[in-house]
C-alpha atoms as a PDB file:
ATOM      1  CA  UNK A   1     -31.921 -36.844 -60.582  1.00  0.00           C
ATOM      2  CA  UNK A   2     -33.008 -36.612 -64.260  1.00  0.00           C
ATOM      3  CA  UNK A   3     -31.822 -32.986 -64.431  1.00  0.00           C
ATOM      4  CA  UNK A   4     -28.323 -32.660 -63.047  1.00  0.00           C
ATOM      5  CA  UNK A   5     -28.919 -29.726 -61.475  1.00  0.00           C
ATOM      6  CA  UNK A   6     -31.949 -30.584 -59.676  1.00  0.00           C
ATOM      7  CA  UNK A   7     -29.508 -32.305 -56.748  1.00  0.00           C
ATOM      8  CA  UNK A   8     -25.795 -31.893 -56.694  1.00  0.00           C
ATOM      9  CA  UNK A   9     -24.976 -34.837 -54.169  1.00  0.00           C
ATOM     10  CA  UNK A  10     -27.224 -37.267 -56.225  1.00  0.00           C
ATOM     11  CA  UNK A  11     -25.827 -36.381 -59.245  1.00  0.00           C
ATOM     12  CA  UNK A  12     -22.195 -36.693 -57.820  1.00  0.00           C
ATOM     13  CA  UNK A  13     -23.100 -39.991 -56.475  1.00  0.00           C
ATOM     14  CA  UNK A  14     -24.400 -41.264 -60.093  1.00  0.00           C
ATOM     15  CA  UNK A  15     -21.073 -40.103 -62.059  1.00  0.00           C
ATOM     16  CA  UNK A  16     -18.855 -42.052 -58.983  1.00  0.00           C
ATOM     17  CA  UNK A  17     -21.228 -44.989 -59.767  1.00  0.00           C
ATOM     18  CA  UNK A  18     -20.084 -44.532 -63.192  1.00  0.00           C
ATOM     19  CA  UNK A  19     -16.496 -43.775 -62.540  1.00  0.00           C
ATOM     20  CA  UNK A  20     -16.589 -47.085 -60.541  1.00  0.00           C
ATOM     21  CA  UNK A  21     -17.831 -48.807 -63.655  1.00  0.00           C
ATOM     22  CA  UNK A  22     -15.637 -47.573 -66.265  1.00  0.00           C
ATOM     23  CA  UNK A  23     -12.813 -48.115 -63.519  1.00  0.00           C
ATOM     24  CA  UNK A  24     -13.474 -51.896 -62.972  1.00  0.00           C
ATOM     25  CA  UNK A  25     -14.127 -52.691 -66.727  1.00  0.00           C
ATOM     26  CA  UNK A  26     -10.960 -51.022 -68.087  1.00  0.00           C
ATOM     27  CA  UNK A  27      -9.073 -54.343 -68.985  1.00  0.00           C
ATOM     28  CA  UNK A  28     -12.216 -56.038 -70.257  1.00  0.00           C
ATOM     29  CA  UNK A  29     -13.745 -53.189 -72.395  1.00  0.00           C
ATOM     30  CA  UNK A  30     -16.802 -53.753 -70.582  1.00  0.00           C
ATOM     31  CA  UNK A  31     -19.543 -52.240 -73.701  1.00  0.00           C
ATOM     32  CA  UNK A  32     -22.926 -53.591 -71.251  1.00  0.00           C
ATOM     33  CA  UNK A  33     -24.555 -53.271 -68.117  1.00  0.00           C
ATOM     34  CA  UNK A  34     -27.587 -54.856 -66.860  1.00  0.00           C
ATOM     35  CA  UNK A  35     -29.706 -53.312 -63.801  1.00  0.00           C
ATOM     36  CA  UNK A  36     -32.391 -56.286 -62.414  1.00  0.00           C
ATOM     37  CA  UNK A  37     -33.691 -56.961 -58.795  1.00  0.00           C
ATOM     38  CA  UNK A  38     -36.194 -59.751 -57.875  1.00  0.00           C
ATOM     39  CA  UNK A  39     -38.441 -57.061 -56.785  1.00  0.00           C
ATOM     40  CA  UNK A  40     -40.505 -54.401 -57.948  1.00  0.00           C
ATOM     41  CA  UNK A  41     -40.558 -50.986 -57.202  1.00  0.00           C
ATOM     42  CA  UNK A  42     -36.713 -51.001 -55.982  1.00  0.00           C
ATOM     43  CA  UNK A  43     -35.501 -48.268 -58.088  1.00  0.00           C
ATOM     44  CA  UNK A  44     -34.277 -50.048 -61.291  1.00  0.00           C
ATOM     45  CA  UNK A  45     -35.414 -48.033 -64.011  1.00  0.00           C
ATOM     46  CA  UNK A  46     -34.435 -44.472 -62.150  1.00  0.00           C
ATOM     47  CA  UNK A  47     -31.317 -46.056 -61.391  1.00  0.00           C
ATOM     48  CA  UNK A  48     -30.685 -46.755 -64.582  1.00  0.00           C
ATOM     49  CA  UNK A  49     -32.024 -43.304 -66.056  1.00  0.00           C
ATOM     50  CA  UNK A  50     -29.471 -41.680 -63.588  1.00  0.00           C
ATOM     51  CA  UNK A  51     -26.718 -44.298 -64.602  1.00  0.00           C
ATOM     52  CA  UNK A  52     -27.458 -43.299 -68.558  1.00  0.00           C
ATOM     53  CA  UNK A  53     -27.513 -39.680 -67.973  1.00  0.00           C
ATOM     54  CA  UNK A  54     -24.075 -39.823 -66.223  1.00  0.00           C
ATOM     55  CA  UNK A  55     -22.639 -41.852 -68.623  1.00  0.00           C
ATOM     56  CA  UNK A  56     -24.148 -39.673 -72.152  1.00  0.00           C
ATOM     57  CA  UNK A  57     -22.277 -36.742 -69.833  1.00  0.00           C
ATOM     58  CA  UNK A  58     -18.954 -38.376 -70.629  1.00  0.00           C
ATOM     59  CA  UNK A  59     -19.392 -38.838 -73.822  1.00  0.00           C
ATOM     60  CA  UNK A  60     -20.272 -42.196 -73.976  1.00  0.00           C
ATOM     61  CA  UNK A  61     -22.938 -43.472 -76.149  1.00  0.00           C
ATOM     62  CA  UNK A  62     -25.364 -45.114 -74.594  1.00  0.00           C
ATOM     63  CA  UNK A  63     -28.615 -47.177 -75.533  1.00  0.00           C
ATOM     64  CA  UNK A  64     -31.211 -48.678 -72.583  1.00  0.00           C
ATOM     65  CA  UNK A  65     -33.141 -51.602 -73.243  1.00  0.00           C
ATOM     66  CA  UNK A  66     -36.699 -51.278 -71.399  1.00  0.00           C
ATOM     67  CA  UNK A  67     -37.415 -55.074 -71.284  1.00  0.00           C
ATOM     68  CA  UNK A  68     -39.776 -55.052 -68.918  1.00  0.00           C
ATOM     69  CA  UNK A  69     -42.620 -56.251 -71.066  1.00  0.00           C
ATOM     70  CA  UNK A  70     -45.946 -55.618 -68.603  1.00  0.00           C
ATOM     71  CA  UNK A  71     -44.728 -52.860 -66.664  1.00  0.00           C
ATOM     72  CA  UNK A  72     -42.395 -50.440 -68.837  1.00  0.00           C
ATOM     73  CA  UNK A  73     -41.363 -47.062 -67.007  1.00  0.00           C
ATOM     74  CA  UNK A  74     -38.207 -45.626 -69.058  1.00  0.00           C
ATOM     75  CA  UNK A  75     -40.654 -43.642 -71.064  1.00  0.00           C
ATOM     76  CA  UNK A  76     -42.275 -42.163 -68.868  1.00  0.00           C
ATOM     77  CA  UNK A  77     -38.896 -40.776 -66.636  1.00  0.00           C
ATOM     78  CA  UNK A  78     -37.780 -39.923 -70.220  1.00  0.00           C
ATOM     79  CA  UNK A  79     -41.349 -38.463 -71.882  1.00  0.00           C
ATOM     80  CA  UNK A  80     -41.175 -40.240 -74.395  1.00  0.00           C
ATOM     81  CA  UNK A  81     -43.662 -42.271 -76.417  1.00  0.00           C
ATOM     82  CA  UNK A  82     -44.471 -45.876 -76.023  1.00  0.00           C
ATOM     83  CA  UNK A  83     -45.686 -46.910 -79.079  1.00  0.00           C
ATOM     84  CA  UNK A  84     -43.291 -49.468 -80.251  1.00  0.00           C
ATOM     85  CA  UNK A  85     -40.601 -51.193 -78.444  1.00  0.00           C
ATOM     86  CA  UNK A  86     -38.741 -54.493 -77.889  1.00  0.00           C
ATOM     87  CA  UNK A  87     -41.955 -56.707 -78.437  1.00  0.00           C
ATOM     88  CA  UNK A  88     -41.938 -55.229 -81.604  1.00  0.00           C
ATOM     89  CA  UNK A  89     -38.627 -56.279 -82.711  1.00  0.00           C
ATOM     90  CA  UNK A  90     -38.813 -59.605 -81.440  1.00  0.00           C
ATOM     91  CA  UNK A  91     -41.812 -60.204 -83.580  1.00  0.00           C
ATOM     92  CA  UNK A  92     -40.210 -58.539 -86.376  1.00  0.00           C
ATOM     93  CA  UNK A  93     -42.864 -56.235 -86.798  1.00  0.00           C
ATOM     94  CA  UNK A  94     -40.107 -52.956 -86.628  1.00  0.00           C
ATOM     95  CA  UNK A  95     -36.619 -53.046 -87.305  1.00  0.00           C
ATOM     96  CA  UNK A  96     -34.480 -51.425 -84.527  1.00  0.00           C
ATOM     97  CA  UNK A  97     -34.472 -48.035 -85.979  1.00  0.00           C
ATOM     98  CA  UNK A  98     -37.902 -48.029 -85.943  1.00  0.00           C
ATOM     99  CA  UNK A  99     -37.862 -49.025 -82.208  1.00  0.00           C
ATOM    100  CA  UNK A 100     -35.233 -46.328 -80.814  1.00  0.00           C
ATOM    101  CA  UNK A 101     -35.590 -42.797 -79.486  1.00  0.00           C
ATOM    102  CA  UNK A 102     -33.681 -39.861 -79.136  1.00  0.00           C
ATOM    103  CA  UNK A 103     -33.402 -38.129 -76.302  1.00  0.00           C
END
């Protein structure tokens, strides 16, 4: 999806994913959401570009956490740089708003 309008139906399906979230979490004030598999390659960092785009369309605010240390990808569906991240932090090398991006 990245682009809304590059595919109606996917797009729909993203914002009921959404809906469905903000739904189920209403009485907890859910504020996080992990996406994780076991696998590789099974769609975790599209899903959650897709997931973040939907929710930044409502309004919400929302901040993704590329923690996959050997094999990042959010920069790259995002076109970003990847010149500091989470490693970073850890080490205390950059303080977290030297580690975030805009988009």
């Amino acid at each position: 999806m990245i682009n809304k309008n590059l595919n109606s139906v996917v797009a729909e399906e993203y914002d009921n994913i959404r809906a469905n979230i903000e739904f189920s979490s209403f009485e907890n004030n859910c504020r996080s959401i992990m996406i994780t598999s076991s696998n590789y390659e099974e769609g975790k960092s599209i899903t959650t570009a897709n997931l973040a785009i939907s929710l930044a369309h409502s309004s919400k605010k929302v901040l993704i956490i590329d923690a996959n240390i050997r094999n990042p990808s959010i920069h790259q569906i995002f076109k970003i740089k990847n010149t500091v991240g989470l490693t970073n932090l850890l080490i205390g090398q950059k303080t977290l708003e030297e580690t975030l991006n805009q988009t």
